[in-house]
Protein backbone atom coordinates (compact mmCIF):
# COMPACT_ATOMS: atom_id res chain seq x y z
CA UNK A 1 93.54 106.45 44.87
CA UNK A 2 90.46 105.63 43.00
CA UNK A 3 89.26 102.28 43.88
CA UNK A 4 86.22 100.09 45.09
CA UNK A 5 86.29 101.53 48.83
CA UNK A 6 83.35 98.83 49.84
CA UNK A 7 84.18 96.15 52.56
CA UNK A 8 83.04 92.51 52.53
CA UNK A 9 80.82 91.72 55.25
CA UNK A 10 80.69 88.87 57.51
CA UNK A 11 77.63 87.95 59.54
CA UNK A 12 78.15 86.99 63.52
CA UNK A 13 76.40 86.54 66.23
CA UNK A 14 76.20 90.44 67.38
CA UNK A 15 75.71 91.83 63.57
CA UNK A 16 77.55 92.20 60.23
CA UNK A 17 81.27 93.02 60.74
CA UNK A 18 83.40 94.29 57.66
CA UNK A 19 86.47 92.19 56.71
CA UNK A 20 89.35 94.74 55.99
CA UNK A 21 90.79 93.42 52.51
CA UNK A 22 93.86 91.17 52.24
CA UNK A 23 93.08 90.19 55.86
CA UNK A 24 91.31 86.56 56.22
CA UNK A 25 88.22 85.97 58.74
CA UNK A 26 89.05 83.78 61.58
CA UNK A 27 87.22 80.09 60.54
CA UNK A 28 86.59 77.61 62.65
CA UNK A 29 89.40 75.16 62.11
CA UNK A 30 91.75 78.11 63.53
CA UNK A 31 89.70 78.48 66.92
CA UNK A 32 89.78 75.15 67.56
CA UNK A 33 93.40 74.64 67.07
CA UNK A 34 94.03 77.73 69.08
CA UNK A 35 91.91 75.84 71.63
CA UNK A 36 93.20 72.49 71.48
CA UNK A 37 97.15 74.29 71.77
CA UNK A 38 95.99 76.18 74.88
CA UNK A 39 96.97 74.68 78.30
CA UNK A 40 94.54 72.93 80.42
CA UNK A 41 92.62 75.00 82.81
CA UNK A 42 91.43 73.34 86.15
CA UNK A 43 87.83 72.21 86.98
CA UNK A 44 87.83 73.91 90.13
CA UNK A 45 89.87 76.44 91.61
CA UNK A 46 93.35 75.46 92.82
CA UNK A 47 94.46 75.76 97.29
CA UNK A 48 97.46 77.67 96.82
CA UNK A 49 100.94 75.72 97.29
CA UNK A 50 101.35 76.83 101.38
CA UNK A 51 104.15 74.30 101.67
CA UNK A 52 107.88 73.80 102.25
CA UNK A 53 109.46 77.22 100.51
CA UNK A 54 105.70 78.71 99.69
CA UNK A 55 104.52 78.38 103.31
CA UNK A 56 104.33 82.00 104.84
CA UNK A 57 102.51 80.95 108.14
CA UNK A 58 106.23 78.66 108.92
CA UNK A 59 107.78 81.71 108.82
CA UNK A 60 105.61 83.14 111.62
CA UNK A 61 106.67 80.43 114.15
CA UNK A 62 108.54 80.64 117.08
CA UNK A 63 111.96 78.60 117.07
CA UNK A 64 111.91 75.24 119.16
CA UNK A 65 114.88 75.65 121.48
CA UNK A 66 114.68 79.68 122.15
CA UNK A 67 116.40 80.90 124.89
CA UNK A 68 113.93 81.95 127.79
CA UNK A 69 113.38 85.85 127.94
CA UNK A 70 116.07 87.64 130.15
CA UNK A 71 118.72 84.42 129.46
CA UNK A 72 121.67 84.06 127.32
């Protein structure tokens, strides 16, 4: 169990960060290909589908041809 117990270090943006050994830093060409692989994301945010089987307020209608009140 005697062995070199130092880190590498790897600067960033918020400070030095050790690099656990065996284990390989993140480069560039990796978050970019993560990126490019991700799905598209809207510009703007999305109305929500309220339409056909998604529309909740069609549910809250009255039927056309209901029978008057107090008729069968």
């Amino acid at each position: 169990m005697s062995g070199d117990r130092s880190f590498a270090v790897e600067p960033t943006a918020i400070g030095p960060q050790a690099l656990i050994p065996g284990v390989a830093p993140i480069g560039l060409a990796e978050r970019l290909a993560l990126r490019a692989a991700a799905p598209l994301e809207p510009k703007r945010p999305q109305r929500p589908c309220d339409h056909g089987l998604f529309d909740l307020n069609a549910r809250n209608q009255l039927e056309l041809f209901a029978a008057p009140e107090g008729r069968s």
